[in-house]
N, C-alpha and C. Protein backbone atom coordinates (compact mmCIF):
# COMPACT_ATOMS: atom_id res chain seq x y z
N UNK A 1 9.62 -10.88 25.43
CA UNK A 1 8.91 -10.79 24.17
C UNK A 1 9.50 -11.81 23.20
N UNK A 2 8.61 -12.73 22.58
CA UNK A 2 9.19 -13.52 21.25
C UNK A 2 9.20 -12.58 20.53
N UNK A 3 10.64 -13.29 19.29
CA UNK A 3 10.68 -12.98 18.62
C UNK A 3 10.15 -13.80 17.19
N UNK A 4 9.96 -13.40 16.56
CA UNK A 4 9.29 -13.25 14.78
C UNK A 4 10.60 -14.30 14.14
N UNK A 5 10.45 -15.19 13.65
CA UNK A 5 11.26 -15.96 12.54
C UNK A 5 11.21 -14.93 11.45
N UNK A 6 12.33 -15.26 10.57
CA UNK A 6 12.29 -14.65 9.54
C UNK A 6 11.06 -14.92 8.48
N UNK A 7 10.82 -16.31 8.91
CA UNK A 7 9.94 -17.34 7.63
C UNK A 7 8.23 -16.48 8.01
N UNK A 8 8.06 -16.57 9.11
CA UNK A 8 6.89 -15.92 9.91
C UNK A 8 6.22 -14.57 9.32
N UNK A 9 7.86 -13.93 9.31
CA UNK A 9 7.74 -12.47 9.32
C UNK A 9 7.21 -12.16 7.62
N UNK A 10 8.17 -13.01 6.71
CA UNK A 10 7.76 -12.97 5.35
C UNK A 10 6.83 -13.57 4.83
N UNK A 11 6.19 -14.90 5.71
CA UNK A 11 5.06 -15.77 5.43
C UNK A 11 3.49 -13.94 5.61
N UNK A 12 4.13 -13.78 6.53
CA UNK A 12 2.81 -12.60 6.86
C UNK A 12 2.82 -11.38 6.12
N UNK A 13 4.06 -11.04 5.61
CA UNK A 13 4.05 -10.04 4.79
C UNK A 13 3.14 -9.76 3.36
N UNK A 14 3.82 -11.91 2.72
CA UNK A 14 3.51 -12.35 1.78
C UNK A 14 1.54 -12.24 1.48
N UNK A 15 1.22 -12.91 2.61
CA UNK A 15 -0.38 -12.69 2.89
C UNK A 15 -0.58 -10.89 3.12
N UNK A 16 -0.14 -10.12 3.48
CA UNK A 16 -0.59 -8.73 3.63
C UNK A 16 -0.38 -8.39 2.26
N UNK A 17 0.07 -8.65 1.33
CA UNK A 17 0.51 -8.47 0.37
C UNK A 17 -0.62 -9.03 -0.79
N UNK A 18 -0.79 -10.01 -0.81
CA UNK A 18 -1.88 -10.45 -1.05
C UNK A 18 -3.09 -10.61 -1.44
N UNK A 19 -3.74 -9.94 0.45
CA UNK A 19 -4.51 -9.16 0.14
C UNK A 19 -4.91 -7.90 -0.21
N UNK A 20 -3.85 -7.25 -0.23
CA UNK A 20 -3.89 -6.07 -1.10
C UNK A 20 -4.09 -5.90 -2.67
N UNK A 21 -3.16 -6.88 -3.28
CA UNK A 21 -3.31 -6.91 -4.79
C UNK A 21 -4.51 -7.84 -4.96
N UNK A 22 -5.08 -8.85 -4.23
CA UNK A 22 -6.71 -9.09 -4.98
C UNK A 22 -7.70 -8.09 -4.71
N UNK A 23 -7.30 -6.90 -3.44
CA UNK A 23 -8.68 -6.35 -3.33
C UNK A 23 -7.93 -5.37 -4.60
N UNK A 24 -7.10 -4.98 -5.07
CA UNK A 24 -6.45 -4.04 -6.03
C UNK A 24 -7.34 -4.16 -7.24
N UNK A 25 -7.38 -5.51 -7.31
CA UNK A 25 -7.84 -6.75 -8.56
C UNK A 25 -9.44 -6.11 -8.79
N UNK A 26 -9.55 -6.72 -7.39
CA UNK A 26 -11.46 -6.77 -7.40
C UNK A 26 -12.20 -5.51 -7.54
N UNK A 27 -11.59 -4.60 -6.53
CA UNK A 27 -12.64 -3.69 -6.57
C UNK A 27 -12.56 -2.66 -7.30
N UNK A 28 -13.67 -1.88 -7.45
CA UNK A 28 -13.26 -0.38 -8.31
C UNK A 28 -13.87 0.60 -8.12
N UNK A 29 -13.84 1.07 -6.62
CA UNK A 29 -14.20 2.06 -5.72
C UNK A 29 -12.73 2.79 -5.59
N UNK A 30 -12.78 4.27 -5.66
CA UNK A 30 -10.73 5.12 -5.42
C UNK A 30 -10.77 4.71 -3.96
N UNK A 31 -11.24 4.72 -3.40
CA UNK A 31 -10.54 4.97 -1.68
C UNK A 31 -10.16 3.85 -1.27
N UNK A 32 -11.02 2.56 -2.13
CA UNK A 32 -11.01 1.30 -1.50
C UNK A 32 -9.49 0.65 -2.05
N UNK A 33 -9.33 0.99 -3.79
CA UNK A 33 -8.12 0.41 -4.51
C UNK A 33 -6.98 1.32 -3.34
N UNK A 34 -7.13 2.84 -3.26
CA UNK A 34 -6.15 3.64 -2.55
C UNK A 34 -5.50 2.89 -1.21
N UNK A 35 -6.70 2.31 -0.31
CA UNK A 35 -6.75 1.26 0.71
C UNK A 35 -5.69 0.18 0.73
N UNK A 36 -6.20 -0.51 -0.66
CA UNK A 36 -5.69 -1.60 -0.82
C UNK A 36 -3.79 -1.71 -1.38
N UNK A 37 -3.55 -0.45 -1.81
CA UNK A 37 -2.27 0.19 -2.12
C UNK A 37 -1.36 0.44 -1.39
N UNK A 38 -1.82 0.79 -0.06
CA UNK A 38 -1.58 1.00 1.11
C UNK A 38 -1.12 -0.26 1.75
N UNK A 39 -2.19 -1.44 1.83
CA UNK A 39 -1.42 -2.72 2.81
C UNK A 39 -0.43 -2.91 1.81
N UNK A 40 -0.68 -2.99 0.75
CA UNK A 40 0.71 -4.00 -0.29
C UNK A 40 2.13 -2.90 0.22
N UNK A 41 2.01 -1.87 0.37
CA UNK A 41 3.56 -0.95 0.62
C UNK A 41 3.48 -1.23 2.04
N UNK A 42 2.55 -1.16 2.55
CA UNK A 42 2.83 -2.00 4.35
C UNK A 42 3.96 -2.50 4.34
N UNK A 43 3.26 -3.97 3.62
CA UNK A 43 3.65 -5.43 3.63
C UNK A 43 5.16 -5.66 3.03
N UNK A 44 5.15 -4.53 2.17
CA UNK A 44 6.89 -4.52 1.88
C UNK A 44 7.64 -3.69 2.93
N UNK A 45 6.96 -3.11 3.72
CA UNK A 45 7.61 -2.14 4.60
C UNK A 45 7.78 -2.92 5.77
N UNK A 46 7.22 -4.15 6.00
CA UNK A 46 7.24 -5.47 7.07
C UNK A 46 8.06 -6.44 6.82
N UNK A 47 8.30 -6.49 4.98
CA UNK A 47 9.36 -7.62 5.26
C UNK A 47 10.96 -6.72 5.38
N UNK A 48 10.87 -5.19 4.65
CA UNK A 48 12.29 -4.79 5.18
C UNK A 48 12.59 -5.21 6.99
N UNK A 49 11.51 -4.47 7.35
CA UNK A 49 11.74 -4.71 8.89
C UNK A 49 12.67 -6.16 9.63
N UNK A 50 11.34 -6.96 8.62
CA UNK A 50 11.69 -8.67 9.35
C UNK A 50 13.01 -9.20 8.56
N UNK A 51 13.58 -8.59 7.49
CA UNK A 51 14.51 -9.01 6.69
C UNK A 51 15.72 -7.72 7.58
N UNK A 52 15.71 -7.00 7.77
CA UNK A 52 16.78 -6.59 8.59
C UNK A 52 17.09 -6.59 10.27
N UNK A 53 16.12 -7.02 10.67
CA UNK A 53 16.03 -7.83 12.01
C UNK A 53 16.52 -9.04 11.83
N UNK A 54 16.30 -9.99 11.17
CA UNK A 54 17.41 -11.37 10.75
C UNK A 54 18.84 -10.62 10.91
N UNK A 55 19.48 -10.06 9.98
CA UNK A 55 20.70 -9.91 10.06
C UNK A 55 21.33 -8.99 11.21
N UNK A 56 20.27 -7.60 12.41
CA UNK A 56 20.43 -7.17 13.04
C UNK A 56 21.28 -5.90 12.56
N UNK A 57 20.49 -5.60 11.24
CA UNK A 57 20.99 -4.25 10.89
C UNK A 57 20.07 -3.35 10.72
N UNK A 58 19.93 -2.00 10.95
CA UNK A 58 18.72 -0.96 11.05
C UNK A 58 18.44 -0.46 9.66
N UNK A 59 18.71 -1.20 8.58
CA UNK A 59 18.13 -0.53 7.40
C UNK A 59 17.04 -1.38 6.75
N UNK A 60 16.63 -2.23 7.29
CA UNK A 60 15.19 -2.36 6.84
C UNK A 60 14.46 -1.43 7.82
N UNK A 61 14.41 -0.68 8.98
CA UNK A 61 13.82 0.11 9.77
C UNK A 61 13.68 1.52 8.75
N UNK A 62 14.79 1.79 8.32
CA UNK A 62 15.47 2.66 6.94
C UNK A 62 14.39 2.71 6.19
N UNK A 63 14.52 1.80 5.47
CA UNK A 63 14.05 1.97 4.53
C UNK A 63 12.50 1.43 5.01
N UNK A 64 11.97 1.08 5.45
CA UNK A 64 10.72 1.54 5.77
C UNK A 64 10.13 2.55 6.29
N UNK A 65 11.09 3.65 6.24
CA UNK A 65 11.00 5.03 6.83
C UNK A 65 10.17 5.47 5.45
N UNK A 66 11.63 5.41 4.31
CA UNK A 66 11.49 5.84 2.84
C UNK A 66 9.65 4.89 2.38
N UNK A 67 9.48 3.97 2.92
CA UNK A 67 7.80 3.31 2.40
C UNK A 67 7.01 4.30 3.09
N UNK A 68 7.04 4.93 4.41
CA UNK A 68 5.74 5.12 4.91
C UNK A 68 5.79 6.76 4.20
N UNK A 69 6.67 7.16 3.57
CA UNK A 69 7.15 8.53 3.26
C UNK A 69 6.47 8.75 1.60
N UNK A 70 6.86 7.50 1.12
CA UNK A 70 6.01 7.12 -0.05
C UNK A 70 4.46 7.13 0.02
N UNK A 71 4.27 6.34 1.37
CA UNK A 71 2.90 6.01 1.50
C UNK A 71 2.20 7.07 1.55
N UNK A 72 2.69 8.23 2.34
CA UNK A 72 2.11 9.39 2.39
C UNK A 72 1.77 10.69 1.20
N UNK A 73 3.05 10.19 0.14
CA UNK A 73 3.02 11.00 -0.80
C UNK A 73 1.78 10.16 -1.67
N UNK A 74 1.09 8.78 -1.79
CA UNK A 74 0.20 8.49 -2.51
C UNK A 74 -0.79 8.82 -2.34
N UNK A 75 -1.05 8.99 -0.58
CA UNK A 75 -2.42 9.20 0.09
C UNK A 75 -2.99 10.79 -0.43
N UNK A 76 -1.67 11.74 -0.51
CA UNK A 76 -2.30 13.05 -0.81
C UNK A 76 -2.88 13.28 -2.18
N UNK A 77 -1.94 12.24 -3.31
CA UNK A 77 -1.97 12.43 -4.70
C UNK A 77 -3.43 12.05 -4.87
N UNK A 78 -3.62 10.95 -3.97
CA UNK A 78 -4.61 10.15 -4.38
C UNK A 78 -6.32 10.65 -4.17
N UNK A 79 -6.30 11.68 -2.47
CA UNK A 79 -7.21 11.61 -2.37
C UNK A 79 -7.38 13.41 -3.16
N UNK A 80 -6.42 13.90 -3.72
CA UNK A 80 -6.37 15.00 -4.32
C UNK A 80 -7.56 14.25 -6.04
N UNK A 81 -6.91 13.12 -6.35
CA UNK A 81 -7.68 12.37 -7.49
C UNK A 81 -8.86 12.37 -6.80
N UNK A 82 -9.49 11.44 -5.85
CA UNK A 82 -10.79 11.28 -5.34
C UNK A 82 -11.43 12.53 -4.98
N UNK A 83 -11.06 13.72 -5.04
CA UNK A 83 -12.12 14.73 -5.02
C UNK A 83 -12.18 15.63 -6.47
N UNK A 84 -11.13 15.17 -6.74
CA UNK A 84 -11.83 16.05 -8.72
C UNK A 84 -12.60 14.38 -9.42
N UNK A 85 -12.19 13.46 -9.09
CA UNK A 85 -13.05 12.17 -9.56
C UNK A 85 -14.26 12.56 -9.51
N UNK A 86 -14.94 12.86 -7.89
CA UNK A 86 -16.29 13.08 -7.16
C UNK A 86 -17.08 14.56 -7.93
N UNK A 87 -15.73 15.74 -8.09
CA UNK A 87 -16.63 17.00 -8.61
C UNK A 87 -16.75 16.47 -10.27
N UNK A 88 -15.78 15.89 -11.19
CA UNK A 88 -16.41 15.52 -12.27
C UNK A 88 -17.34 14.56 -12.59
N UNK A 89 -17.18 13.41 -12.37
CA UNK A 89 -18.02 12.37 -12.65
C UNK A 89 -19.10 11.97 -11.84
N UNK A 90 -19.20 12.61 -10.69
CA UNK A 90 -20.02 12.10 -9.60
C UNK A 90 -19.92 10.97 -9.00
N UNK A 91 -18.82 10.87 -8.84
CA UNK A 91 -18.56 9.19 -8.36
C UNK A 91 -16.96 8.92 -8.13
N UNK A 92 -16.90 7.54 -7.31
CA UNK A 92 -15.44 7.44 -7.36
C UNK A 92 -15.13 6.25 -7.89
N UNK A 93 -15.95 5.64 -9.10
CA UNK A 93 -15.63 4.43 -9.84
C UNK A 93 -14.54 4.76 -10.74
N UNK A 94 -13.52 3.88 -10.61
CA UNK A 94 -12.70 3.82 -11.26
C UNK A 94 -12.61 3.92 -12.70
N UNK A 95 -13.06 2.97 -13.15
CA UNK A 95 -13.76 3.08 -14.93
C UNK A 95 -13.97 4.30 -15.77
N UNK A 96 -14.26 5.66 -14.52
CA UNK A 96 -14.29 6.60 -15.02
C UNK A 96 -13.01 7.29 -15.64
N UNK A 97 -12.29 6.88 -15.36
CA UNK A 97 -10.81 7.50 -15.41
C UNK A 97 -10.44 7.42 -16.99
N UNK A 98 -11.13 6.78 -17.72
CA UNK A 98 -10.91 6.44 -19.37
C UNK A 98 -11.56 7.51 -19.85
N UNK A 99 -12.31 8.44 -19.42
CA UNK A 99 -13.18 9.54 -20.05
C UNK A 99 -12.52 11.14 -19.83
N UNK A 100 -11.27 10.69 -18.98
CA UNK A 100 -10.59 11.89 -18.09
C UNK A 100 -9.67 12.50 -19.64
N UNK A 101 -9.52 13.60 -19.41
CA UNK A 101 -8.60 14.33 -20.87
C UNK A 101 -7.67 15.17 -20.19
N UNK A 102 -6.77 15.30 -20.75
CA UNK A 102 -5.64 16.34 -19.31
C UNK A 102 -4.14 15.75 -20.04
């Protein structure tokens, strides 16, 4: 099996990353921004990996434990938001969220 350069590993992160914060940017659908929230903590969870594989120490593995642990705590928060979004407003446009009181 090749292995991944460091430059490779962060060149690809950098692009997963990327595209996460322009679709973050662009769109304003919840599941899709939620989506897009998701590759960007990937993509940091890829360069711990590729940044502690350079030095051959297991805490970028570590701490991408602590990202996907995160990742999971957004997915519930989030799609807990996308179903009172859907029963109040009828929708999951974002924009709506300025009308929310709480």
């Amino acid at each position: 099996m090749a292995a991944v350069s460091l430059n490779q590993g962060l060149i690809l992160a950098a692009i997963l990353f990327l595209i996460g914060f322009v679709g973050l940017l662009v769109r304003r659908d919840l599941i899709i921004v939620l989506a897009c929230i998701e590759i960007m903590l990937n993509a940091a969870g890829l360069a711990f990996v590729v940044a502690g594989a350079r030095w051959g120490r297991p805490d970028g593995q570590v701490m991408f434990l602590f990202v996907l642990a995160m990742a999971a705590a957004e997915v519930s928060v989030g799609l807990a938001l996308a179903i009172r979004f859907r029963r109040v407003f009828g929708g999951l446009d974002i924009d709506s969220a300025d009308r929310m009181k709480g």
